[in-house]
C-alpha atoms as a PDB file:
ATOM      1  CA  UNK A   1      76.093  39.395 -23.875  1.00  0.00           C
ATOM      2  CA  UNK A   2      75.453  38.009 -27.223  1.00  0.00           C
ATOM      3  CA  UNK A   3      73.758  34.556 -26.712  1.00  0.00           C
ATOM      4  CA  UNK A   4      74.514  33.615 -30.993  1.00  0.00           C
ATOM      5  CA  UNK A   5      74.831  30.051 -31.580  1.00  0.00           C
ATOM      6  CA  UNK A   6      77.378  28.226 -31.080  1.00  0.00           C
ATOM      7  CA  UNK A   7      79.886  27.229 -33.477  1.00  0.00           C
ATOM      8  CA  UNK A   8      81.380  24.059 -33.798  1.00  0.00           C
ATOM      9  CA  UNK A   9      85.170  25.791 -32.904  1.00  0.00           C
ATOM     10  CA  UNK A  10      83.170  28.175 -30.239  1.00  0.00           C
ATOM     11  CA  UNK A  11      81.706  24.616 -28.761  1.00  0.00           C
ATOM     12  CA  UNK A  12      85.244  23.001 -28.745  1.00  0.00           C
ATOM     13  CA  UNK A  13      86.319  25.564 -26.924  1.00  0.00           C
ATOM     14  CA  UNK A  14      84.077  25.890 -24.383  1.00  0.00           C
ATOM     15  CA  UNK A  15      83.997  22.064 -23.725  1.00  0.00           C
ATOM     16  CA  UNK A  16      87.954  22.284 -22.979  1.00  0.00           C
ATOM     17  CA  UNK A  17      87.406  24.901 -20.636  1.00  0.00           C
ATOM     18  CA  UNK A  18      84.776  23.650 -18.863  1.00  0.00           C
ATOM     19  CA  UNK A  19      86.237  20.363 -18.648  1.00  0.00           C
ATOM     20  CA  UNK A  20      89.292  22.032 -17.404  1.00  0.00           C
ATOM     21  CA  UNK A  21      87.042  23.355 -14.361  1.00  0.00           C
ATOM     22  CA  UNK A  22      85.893  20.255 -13.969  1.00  0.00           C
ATOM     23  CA  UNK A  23      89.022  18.500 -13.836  1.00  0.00           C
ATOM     24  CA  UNK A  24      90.209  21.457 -11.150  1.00  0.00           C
ATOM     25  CA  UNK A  25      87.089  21.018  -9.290  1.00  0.00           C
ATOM     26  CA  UNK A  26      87.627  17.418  -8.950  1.00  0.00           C
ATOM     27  CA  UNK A  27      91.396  17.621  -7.850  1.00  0.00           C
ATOM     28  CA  UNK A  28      90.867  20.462  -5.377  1.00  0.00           C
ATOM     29  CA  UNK A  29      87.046  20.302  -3.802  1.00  0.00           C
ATOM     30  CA  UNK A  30      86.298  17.844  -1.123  1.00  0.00           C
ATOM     31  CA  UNK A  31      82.325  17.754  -2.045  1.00  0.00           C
ATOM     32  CA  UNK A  32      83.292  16.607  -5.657  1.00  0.00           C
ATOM     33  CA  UNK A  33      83.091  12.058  -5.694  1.00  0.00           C
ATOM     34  CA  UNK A  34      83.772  12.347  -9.095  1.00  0.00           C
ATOM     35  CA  UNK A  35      83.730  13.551 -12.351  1.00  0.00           C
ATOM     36  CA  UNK A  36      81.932  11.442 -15.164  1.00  0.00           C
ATOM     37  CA  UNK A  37      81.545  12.224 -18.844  1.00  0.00           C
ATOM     38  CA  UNK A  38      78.701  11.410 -20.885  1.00  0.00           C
ATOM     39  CA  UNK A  39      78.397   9.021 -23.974  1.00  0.00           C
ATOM     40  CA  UNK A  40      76.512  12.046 -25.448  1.00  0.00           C
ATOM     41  CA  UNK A  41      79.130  15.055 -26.602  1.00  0.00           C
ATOM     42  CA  UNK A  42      79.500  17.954 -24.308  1.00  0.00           C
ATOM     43  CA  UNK A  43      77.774  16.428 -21.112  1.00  0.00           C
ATOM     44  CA  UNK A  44      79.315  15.265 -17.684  1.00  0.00           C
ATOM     45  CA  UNK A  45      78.053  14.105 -15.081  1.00  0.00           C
ATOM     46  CA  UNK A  46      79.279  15.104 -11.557  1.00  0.00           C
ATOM     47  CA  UNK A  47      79.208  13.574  -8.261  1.00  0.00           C
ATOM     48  CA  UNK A  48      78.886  15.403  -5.093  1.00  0.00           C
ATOM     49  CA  UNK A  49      78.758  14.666  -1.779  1.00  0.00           C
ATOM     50  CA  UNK A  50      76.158  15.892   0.641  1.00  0.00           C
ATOM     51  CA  UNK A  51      75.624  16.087   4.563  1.00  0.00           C
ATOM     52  CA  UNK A  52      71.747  16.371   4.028  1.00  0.00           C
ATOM     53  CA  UNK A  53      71.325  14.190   0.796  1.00  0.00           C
ATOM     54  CA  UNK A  54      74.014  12.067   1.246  1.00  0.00           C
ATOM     55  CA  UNK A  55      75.062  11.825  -2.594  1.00  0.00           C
ATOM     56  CA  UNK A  56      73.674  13.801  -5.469  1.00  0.00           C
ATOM     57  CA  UNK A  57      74.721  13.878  -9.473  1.00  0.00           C
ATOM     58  CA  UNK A  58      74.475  17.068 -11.035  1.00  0.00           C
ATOM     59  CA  UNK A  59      74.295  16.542 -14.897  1.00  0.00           C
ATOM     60  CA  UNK A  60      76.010  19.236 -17.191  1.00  0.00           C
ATOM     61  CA  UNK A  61      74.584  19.692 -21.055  1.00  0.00           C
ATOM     62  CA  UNK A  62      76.373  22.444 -23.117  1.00  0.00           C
ATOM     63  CA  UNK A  63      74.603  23.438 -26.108  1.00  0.00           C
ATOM     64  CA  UNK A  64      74.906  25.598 -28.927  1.00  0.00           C
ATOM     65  CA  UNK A  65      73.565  28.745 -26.761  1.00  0.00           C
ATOM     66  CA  UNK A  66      73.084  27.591 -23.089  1.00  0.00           C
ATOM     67  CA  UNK A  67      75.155  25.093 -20.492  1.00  0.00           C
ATOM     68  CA  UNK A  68      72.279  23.096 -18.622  1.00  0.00           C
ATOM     69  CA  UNK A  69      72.560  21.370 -15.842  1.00  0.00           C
ATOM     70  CA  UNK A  70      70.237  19.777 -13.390  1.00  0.00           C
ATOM     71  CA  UNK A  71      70.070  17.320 -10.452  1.00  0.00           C
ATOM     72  CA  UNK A  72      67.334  14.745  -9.203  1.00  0.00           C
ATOM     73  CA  UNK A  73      66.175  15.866  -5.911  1.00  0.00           C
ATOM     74  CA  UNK A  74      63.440  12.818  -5.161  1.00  0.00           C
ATOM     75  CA  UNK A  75      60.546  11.273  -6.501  1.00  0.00           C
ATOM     76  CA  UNK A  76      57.233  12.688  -6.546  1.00  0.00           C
ATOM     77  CA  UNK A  77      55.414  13.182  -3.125  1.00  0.00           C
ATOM     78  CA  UNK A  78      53.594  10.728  -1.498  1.00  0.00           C
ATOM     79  CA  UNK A  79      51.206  12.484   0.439  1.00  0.00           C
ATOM     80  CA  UNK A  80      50.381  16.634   1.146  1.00  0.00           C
ATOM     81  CA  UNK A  81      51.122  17.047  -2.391  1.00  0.00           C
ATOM     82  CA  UNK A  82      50.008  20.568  -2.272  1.00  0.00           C
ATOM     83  CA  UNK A  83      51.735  21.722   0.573  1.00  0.00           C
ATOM     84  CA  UNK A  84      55.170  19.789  -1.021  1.00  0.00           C
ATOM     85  CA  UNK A  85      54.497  21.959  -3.975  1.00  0.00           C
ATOM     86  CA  UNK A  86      53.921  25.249  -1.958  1.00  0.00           C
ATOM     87  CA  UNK A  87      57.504  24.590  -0.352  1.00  0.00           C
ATOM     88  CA  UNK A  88      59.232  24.138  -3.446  1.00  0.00           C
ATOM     89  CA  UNK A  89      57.589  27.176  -5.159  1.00  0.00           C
ATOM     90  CA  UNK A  90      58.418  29.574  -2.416  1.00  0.00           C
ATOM     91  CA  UNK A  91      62.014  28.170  -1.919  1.00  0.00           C
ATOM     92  CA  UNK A  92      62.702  28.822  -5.803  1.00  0.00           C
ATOM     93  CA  UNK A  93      61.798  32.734  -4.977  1.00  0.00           C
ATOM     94  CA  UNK A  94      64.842  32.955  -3.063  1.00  0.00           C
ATOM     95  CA  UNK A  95      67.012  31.112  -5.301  1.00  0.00           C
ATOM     96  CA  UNK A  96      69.307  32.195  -8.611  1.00  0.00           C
ATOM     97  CA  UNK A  97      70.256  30.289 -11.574  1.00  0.00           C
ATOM     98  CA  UNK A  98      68.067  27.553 -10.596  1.00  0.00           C
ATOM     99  CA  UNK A  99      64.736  26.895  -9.766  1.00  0.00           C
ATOM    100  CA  UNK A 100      62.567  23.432  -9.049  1.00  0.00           C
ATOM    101  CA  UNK A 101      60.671  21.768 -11.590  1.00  0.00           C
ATOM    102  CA  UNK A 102      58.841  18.228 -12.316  1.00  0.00           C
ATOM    103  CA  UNK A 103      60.193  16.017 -14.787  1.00  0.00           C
ATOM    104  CA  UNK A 104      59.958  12.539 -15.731  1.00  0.00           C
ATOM    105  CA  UNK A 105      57.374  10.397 -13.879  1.00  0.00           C
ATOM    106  CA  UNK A 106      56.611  13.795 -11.805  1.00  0.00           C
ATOM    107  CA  UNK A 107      60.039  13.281 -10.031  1.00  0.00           C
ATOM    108  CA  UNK A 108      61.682  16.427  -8.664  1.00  0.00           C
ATOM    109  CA  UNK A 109      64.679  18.069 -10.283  1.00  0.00           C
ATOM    110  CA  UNK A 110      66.704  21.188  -9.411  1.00  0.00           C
ATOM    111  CA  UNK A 111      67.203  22.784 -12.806  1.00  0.00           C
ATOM    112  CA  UNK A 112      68.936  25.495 -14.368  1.00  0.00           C
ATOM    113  CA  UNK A 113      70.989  27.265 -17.536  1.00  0.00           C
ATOM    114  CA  UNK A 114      73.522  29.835 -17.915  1.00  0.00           C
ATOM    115  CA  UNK A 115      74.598  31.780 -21.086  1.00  0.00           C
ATOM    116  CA  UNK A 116      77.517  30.284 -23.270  1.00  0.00           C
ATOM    117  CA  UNK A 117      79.093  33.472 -22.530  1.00  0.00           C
ATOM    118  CA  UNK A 118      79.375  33.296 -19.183  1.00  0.00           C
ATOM    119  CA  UNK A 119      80.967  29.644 -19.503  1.00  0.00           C
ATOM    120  CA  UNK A 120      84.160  30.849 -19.896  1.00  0.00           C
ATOM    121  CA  UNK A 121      84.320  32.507 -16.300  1.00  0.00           C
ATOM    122  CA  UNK A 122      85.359  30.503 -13.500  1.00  0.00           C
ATOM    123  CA  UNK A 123      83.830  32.250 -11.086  1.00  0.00           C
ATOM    124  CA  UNK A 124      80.487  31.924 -12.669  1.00  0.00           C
ATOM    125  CA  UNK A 125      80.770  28.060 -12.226  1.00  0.00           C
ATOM    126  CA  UNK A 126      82.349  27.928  -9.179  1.00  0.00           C
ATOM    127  CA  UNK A 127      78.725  30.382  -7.979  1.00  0.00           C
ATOM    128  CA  UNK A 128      76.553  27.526 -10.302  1.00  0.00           C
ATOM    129  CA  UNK A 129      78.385  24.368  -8.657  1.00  0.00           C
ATOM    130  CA  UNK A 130      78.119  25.796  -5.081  1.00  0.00           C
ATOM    131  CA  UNK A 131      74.443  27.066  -5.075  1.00  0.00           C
ATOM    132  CA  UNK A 132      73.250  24.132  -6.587  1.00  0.00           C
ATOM    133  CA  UNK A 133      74.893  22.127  -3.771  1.00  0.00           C
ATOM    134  CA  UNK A 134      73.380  24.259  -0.782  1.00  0.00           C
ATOM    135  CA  UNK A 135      69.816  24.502  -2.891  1.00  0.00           C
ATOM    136  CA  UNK A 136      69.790  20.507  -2.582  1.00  0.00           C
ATOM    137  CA  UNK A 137      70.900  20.952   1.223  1.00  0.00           C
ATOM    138  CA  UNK A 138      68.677  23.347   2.256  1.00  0.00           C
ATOM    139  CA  UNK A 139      65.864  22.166   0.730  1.00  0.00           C
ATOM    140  CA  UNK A 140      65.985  18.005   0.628  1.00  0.00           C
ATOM    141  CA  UNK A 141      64.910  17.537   4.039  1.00  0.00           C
ATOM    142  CA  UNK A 142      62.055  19.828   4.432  1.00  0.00           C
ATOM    143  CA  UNK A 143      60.835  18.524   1.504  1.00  0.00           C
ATOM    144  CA  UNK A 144      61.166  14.930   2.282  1.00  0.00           C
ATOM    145  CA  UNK A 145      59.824  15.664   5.747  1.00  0.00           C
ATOM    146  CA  UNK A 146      56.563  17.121   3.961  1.00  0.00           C
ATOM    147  CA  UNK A 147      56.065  14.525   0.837  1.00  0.00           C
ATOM    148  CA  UNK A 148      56.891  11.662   2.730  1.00  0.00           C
ATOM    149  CA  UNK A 149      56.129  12.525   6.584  1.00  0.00           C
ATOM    150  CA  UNK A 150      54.601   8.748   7.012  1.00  0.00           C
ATOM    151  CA  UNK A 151      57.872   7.316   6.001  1.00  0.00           C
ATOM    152  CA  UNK A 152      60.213   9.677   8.595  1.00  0.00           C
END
């Protein structure tokens, strides 16, 4: 794989297939709500539904080298803030394409990239879409159970 950047025809073309994915995903997979783009070029936002977390948005960013994408998991702990961290950190050993991370406001996001290159295979996305949706059901109520035990 060459990760180059992106051209602006390279980008276009990407976008259409991805979007075509998207639209396929959103016809033909029960978990999908729905499919939204973005006022900002090249990023969607999709809706999924969960058994664990009940609904979750997993935002898609293609740039000129990578596609991001990422999904709020919860805000930051309340309380055993150490062991909440300890969770996440060993649950992102096991995981691939994705890993935990704090963001804005120390909220919790699942996060990961793949290469441009690999955009273009629909079996790549289908593995990206489906492990991000069993990394957020695995791994929401542990770690609510754990950050926010006073509230369960």
């Amino acid at each position: 794989m060459t990760n180059h950047p992106a051209t602006a025809a390279e980008l276009s073309a990407l976008a259409a297939h991805f979007e075509g994915w998207l639209s396929a995903q959103e016809a033909e997979n029960p978990l999908i709500d729905a499919v939204v783009p973005d006022d900002a070029p090249r990023r969607w936002h999709v809706r999924v539904r969960g058994e664990e977390k009940d609904v979750f948005t997993i935002r898609f960013d293609l740039g000129q080298r990578t596609l991001h994408y990422e999904t709020y998991m919860m805000p930051a702990p309340e309380e055993n803030e150490a062991r909440f961290y300890q969770h996440l950190l060993e649950r992102n050993l096991g995981f691939h394409g994705a890993a935990f991370a704090v963001g804005e406001e120390e909220a919790i996001f699942l996060v990961g990239q793949l290469p441009n290159d690999l955009v273009v295979d629909d079996d790549e996305l289908d593995r990206v879409l489906g492990s991000m949706y069993v990394y957020v059901e695995q791994c929401f109520r542990p770690a609510l159970a754990i950050g926010f035990v006073s509230r369960m």
